[in-house]
C-alpha atoms as a PDB file:
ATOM      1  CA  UNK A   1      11.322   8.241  -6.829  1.00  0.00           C
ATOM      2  CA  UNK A   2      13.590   5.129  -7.641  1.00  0.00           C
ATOM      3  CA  UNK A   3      15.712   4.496 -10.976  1.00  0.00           C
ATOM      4  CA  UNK A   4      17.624   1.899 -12.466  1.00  0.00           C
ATOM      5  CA  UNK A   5      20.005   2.067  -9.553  1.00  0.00           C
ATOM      6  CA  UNK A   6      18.456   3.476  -6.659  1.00  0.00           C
ATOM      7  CA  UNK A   7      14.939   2.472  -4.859  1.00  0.00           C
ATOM      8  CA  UNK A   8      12.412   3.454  -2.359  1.00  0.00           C
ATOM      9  CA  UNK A   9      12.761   2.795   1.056  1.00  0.00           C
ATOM     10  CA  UNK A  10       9.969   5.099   2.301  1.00  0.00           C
ATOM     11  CA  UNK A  11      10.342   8.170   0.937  1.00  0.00           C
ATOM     12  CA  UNK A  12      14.256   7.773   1.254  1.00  0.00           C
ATOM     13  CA  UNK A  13      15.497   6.708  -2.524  1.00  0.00           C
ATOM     14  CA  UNK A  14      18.366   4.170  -1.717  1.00  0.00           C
ATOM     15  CA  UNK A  15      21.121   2.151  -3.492  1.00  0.00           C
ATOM     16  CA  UNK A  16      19.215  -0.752  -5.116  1.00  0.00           C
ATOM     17  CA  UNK A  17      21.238  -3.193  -3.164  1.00  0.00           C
ATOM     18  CA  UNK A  18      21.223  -1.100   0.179  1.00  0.00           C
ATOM     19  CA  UNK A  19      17.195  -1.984   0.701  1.00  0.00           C
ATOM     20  CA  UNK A  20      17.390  -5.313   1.684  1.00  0.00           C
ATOM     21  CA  UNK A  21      19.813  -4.738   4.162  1.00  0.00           C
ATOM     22  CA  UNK A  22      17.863  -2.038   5.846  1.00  0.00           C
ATOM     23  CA  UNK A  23      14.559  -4.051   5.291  1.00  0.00           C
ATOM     24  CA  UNK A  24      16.308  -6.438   7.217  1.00  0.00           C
ATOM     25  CA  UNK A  25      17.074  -4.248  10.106  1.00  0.00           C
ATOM     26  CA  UNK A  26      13.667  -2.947  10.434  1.00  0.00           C
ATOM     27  CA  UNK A  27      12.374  -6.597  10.776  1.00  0.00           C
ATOM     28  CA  UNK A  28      15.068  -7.751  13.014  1.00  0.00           C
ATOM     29  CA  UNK A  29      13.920  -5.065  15.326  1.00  0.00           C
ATOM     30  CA  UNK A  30      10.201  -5.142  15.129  1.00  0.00           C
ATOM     31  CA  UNK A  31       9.844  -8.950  14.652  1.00  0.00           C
ATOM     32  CA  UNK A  32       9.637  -9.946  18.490  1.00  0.00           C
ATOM     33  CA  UNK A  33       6.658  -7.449  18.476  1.00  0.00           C
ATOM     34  CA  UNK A  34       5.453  -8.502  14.522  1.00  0.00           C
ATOM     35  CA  UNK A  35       2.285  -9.322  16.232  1.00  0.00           C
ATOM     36  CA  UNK A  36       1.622  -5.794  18.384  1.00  0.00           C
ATOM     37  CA  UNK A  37       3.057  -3.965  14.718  1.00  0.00           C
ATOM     38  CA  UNK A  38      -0.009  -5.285  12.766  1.00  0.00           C
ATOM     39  CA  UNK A  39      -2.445  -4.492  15.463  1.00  0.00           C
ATOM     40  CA  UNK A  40      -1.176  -1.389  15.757  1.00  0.00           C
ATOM     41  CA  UNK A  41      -1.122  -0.352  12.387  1.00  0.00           C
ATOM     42  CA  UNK A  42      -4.423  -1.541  11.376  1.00  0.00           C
ATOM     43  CA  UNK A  43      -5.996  -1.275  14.866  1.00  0.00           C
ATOM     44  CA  UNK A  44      -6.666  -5.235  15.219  1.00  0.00           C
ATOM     45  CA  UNK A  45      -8.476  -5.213  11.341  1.00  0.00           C
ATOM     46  CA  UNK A  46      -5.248  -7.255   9.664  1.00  0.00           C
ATOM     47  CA  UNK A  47      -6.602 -10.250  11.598  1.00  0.00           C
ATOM     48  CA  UNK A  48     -10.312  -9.990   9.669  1.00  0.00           C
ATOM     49  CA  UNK A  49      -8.245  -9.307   6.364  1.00  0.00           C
ATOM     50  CA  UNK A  50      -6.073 -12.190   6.902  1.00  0.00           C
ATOM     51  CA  UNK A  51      -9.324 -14.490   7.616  1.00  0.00           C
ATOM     52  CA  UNK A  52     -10.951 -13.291   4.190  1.00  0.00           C
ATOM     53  CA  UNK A  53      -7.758 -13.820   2.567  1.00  0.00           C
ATOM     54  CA  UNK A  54      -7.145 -17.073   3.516  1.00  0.00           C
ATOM     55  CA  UNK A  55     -10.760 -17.963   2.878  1.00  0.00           C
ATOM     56  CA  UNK A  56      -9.490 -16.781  -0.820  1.00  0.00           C
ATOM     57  CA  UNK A  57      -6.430 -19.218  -0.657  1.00  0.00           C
ATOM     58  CA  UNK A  58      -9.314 -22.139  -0.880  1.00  0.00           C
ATOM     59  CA  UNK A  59      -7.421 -24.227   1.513  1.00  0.00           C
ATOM     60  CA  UNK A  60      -7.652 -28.016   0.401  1.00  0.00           C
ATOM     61  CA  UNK A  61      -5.939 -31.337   1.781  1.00  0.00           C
ATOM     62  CA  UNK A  62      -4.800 -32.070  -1.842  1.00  0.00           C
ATOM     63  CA  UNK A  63      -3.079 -28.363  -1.997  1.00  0.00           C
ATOM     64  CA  UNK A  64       0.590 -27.376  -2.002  1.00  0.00           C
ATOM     65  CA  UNK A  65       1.178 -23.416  -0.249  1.00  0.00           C
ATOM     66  CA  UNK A  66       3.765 -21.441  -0.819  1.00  0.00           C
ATOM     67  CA  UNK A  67       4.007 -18.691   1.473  1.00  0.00           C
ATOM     68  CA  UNK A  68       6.016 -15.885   0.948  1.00  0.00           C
ATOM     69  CA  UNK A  69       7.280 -13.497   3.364  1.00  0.00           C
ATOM     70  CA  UNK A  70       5.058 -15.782   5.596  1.00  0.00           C
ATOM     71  CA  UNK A  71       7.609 -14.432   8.746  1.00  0.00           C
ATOM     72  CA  UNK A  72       5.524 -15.222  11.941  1.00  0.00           C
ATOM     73  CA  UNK A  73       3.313 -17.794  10.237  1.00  0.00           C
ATOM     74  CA  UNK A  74      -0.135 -16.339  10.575  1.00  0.00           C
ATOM     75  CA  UNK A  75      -1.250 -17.200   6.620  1.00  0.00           C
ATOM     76  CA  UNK A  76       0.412 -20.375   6.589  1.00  0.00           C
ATOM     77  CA  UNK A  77      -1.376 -21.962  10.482  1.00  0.00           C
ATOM     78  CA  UNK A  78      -4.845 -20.686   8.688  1.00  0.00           C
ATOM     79  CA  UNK A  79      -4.188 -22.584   5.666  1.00  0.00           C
ATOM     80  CA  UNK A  80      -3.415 -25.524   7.860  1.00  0.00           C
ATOM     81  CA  UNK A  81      -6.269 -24.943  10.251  1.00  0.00           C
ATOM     82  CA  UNK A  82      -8.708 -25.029   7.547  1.00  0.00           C
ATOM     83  CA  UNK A  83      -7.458 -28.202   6.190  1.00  0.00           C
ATOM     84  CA  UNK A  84      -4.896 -27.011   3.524  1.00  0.00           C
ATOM     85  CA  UNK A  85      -1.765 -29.695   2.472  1.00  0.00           C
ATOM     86  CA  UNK A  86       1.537 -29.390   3.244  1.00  0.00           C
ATOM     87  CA  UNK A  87       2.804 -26.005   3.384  1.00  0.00           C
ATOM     88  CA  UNK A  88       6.908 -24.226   2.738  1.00  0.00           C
ATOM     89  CA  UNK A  89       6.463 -21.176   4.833  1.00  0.00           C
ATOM     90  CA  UNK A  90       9.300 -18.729   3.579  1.00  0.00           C
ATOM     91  CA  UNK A  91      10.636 -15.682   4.322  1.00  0.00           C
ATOM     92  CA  UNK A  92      14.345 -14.181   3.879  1.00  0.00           C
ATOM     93  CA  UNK A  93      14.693 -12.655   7.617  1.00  0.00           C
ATOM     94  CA  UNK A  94      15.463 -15.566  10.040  1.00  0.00           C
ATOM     95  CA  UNK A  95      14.844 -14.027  12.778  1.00  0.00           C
ATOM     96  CA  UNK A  96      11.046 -13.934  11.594  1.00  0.00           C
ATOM     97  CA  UNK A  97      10.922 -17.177  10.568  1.00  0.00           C
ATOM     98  CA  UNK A  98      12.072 -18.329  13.883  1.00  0.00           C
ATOM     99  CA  UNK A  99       9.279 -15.981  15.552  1.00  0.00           C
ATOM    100  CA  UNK A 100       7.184 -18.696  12.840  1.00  0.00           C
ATOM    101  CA  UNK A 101       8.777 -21.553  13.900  1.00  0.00           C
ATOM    102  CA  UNK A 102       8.620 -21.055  17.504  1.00  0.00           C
ATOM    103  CA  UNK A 103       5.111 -20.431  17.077  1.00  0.00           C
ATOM    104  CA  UNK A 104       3.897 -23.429  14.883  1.00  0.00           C
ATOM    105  CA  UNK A 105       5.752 -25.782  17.336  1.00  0.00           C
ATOM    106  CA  UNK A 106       3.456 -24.210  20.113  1.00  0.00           C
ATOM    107  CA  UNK A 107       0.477 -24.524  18.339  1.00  0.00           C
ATOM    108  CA  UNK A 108       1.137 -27.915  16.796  1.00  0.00           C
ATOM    109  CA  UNK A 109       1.560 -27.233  13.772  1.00  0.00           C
ATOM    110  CA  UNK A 110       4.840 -28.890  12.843  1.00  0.00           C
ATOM    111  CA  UNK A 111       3.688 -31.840  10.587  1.00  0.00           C
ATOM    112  CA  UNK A 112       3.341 -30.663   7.080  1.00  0.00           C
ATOM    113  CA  UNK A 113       5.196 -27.642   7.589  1.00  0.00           C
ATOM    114  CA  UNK A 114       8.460 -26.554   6.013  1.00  0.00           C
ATOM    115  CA  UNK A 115      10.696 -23.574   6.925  1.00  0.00           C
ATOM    116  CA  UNK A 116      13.012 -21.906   4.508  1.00  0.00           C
ATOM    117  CA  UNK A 117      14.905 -19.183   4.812  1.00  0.00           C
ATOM    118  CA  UNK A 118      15.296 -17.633   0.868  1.00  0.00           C
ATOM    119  CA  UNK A 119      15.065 -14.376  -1.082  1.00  0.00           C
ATOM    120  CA  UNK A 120      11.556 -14.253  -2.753  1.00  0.00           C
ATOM    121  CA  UNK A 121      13.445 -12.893  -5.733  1.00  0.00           C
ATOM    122  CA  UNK A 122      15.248 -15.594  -6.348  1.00  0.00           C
ATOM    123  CA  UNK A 123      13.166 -19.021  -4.853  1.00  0.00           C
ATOM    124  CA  UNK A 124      15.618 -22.189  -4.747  1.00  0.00           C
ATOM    125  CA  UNK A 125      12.704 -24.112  -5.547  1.00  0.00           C
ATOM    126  CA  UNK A 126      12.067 -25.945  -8.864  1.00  0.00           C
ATOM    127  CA  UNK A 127       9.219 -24.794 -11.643  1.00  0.00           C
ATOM    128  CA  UNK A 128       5.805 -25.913 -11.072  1.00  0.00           C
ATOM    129  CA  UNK A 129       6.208 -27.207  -7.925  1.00  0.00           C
ATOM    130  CA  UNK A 130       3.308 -25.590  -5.577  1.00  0.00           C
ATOM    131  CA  UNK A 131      -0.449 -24.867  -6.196  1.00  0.00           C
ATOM    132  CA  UNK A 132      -0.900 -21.714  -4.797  1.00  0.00           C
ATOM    133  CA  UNK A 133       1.630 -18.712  -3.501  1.00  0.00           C
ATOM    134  CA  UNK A 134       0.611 -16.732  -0.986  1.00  0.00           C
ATOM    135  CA  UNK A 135       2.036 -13.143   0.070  1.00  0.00           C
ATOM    136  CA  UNK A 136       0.764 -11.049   2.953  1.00  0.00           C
ATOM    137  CA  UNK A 137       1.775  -8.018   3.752  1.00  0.00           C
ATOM    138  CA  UNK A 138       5.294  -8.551   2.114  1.00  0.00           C
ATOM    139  CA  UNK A 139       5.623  -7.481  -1.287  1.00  0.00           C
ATOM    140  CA  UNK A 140       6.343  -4.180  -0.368  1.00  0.00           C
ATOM    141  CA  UNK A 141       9.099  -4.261   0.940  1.00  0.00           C
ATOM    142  CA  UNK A 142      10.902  -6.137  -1.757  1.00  0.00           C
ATOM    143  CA  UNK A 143      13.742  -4.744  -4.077  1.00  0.00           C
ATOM    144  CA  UNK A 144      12.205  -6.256  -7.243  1.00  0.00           C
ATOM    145  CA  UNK A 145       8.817  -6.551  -7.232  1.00  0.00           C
ATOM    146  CA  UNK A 146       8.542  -8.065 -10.661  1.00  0.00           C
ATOM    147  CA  UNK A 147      11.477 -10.525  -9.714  1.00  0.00           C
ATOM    148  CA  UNK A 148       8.879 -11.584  -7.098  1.00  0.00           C
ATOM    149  CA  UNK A 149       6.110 -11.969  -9.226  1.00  0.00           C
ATOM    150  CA  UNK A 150       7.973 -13.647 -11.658  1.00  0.00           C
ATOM    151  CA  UNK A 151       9.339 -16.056  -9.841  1.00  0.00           C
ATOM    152  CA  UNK A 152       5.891 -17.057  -8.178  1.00  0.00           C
ATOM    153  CA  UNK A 153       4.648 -17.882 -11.349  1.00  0.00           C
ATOM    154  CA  UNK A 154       7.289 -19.732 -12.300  1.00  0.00           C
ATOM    155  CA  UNK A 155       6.951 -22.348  -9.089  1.00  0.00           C
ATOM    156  CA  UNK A 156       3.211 -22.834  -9.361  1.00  0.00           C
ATOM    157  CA  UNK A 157       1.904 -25.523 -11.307  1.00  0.00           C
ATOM    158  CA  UNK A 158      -0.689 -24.788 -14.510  1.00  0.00           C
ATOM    159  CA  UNK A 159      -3.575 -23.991 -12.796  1.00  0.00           C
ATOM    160  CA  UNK A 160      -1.855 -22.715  -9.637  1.00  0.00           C
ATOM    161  CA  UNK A 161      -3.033 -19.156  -8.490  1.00  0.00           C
ATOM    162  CA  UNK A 162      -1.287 -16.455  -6.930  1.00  0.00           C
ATOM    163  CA  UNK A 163      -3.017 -14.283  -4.035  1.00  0.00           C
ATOM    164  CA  UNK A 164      -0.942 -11.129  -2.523  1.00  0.00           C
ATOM    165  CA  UNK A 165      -2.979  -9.336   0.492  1.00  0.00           C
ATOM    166  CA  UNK A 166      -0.844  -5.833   1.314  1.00  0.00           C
ATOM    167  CA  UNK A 167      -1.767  -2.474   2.215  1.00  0.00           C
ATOM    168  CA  UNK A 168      -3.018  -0.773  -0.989  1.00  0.00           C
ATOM    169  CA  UNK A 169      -4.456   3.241  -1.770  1.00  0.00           C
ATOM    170  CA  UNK A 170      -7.732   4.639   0.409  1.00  0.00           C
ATOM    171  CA  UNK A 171     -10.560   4.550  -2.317  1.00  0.00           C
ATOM    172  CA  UNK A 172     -12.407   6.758   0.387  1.00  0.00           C
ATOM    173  CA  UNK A 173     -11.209  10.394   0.054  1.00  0.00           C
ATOM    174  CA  UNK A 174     -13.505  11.848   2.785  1.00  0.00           C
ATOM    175  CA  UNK A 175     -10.907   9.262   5.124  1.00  0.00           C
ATOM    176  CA  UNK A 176      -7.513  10.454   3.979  1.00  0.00           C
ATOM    177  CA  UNK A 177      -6.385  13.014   6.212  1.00  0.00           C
ATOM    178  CA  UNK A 178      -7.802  10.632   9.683  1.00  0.00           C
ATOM    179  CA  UNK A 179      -5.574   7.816   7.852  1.00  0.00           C
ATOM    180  CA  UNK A 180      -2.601  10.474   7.148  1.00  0.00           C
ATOM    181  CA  UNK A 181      -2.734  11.284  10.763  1.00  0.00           C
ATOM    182  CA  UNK A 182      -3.010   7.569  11.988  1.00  0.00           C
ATOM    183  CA  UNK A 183      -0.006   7.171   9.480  1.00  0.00           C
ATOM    184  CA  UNK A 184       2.300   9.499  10.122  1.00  0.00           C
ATOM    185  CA  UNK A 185       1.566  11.355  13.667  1.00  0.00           C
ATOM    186  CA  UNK A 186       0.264   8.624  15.811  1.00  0.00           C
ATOM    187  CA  UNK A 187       2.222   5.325  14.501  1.00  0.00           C
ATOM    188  CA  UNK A 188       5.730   6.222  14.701  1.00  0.00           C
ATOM    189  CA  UNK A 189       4.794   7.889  18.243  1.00  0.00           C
ATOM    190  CA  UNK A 190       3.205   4.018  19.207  1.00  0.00           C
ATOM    191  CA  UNK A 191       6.013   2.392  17.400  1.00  0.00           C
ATOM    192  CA  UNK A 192       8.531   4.476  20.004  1.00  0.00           C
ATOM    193  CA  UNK A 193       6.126   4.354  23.108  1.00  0.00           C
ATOM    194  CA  UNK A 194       5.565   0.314  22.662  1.00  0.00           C
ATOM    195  CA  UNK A 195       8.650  -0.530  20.955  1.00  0.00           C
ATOM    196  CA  UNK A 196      11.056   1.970  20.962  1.00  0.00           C
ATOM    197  CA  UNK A 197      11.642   2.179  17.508  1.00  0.00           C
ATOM    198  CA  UNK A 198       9.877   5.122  15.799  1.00  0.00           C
ATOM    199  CA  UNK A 199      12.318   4.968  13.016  1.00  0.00           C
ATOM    200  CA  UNK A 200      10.739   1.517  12.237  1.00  0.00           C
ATOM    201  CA  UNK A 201       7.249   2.359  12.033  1.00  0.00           C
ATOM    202  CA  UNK A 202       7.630   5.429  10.065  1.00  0.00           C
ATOM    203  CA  UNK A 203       8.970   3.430   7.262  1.00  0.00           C
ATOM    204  CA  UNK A 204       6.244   1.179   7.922  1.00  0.00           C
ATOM    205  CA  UNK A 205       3.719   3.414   6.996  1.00  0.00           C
ATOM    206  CA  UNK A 206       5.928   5.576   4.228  1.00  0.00           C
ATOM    207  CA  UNK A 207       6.052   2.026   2.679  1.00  0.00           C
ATOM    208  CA  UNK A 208       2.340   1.572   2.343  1.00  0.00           C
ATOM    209  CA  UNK A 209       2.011   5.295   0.579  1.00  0.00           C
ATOM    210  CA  UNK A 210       5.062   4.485  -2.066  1.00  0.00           C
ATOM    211  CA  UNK A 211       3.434   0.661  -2.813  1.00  0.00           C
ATOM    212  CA  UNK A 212       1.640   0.756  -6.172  1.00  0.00           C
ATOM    213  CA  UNK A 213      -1.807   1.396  -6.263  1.00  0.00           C
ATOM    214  CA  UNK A 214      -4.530  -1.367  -7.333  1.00  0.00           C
ATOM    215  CA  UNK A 215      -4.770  -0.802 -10.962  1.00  0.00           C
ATOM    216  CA  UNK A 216      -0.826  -0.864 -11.162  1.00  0.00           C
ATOM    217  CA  UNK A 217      -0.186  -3.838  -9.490  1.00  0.00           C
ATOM    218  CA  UNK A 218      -2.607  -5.622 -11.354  1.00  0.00           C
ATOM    219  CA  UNK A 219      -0.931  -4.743 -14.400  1.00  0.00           C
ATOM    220  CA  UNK A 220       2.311  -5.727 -12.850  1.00  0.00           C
ATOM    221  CA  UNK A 221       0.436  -9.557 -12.285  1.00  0.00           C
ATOM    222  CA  UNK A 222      -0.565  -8.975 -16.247  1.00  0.00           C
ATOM    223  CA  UNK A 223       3.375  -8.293 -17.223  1.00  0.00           C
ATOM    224  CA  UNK A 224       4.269 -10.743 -15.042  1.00  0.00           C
ATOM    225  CA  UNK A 225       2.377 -13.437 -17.481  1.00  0.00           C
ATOM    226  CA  UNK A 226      -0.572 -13.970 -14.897  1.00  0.00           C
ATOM    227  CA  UNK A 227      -4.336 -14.670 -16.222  1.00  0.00           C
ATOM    228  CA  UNK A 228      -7.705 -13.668 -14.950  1.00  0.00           C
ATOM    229  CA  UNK A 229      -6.122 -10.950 -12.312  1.00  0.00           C
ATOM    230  CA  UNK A 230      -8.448  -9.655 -10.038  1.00  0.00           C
ATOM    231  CA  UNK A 231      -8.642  -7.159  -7.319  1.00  0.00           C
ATOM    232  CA  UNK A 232     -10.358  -6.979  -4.311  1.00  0.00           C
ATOM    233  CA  UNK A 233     -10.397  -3.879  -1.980  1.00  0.00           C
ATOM    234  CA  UNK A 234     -11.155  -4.268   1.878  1.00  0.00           C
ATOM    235  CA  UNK A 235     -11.900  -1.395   4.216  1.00  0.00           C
ATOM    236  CA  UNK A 236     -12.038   0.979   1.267  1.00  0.00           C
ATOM    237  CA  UNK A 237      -9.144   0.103   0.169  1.00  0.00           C
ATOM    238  CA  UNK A 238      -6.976  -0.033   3.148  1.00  0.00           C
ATOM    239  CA  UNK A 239      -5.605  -3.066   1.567  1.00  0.00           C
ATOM    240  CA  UNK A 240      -6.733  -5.068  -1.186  1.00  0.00           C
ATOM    241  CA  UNK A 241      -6.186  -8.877  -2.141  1.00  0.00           C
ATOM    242  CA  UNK A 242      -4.424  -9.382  -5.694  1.00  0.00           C
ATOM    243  CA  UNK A 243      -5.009 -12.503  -7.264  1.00  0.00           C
ATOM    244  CA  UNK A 244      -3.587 -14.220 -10.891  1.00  0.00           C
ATOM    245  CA  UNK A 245      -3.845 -17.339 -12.211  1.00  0.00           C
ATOM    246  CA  UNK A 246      -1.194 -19.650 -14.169  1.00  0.00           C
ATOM    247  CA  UNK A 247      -2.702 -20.505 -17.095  1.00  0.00           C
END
């Protein structure tokens, strides 16, 4: 349970201005092996949700992305891939981005494609400058979620849409304790047996369970000023695809 001056980190409540810091670590440690940590936590499915998501993103030549927490790049090559304009892939843990960069230069990917290394919360970007904002599996494990939201209205241009894919509540109940085993007894065991960091992975997944559910992130889009919010729940609800429009 967070307050005013503490928030989750799992199911740990922590100084407000500790999280980042230990965000950091996690993804410092896991983000040679980002890749292998989304297979494993999904078992391979992020890469279909990712597809549909992108699909979502509506990926045109005369489009500006934003994508946040965009780390190893996945969201942001798709968007190019599919024909989408230029593109700031952002995230505040270098050592991700550089996992990105290293991997757009490899694919070819360069041209049209900006790194930048910033705090979601607080974008050094100007108002109304990007069409659509993009967020994948990275709002979770921000301090201020409405800061976030906020400020990804603020950058998109009238008309621009927001889209956030993340890990969001099982709508299936019959499923729950399968997933609560995957979750907590298998991962963290994976996450030390692949990557020797079980500490890592348990957060991972403690993360998912203390992210809001559906209807209250939604309403978080509504506070946030965003129009026409919608929801869209894949694998029962495994995750789910949050979008808002600047009207």
């Amino acid at each position: 349970m967070s307050s005013d001056k503490t928030v989750d980190f799992g199911y740990r409540a922590v100084p407000r201005a500790e999280k980042k810091r230990l965000v950091r670590d996690v993804f410092e440690s896991v983000a040679p092996r980002y890749h292998l940590m989304n297979d494993l936590m999904s078992l391979g499915i992020h890469r279909a949700w990712k597809r549909v998501f992108v699909t979502a993103l509506d990926p045109r030549p005369a489009k500006r992305l934003l994508d946040l927490a965009g780390g190893t790049g996945d969201v942001s090559f798709a968007w190019l891939e599919a024909g989408g304009g230029p593109t700031i892939l952002s995230d505040v843990n270098a050592a991700m981005l550089g996992v990105g960069r290293d991997r757009a230069l490899g694919r070819g990917l360069a041209d049209g494609l900006a790194f930048l290394v910033a705090d979601a919360e607080a974008l050094p970007l100007p108002a109304r400058c990007t069409d659509v904002v993009a967020i994948a599996f990275g709002l979770r494990n921000c301090t201020d979620k409405p800061a976030v939201l906020a400020e990804a209205r603020r950058v998109l241009t009238p008309g621009g849409r927001f889209l956030c894919l993340e890990f969001s509540r099982l709508q299936v109940a019959a499923l729950g304790p399968l997933y609560d085993a995957w979750s907590f007894a298998v991962l963290p065991r994976l996450g030390a047996m692949v990557a020797g960091d079980a500490a890592s992975y348990r957060y991972l997944a403690e993360s998912i369970r203390t992210f809001p559910d559906q209807e209250t992130l939604a309403g978080m889009l509504r506070a946030a000023g965003f129009a026409r919010v919608s929801v869209r729940n894949l694998s029962g609800g495994i995750a789910a695809i949050h979008q808002g429009w600047r009207l």
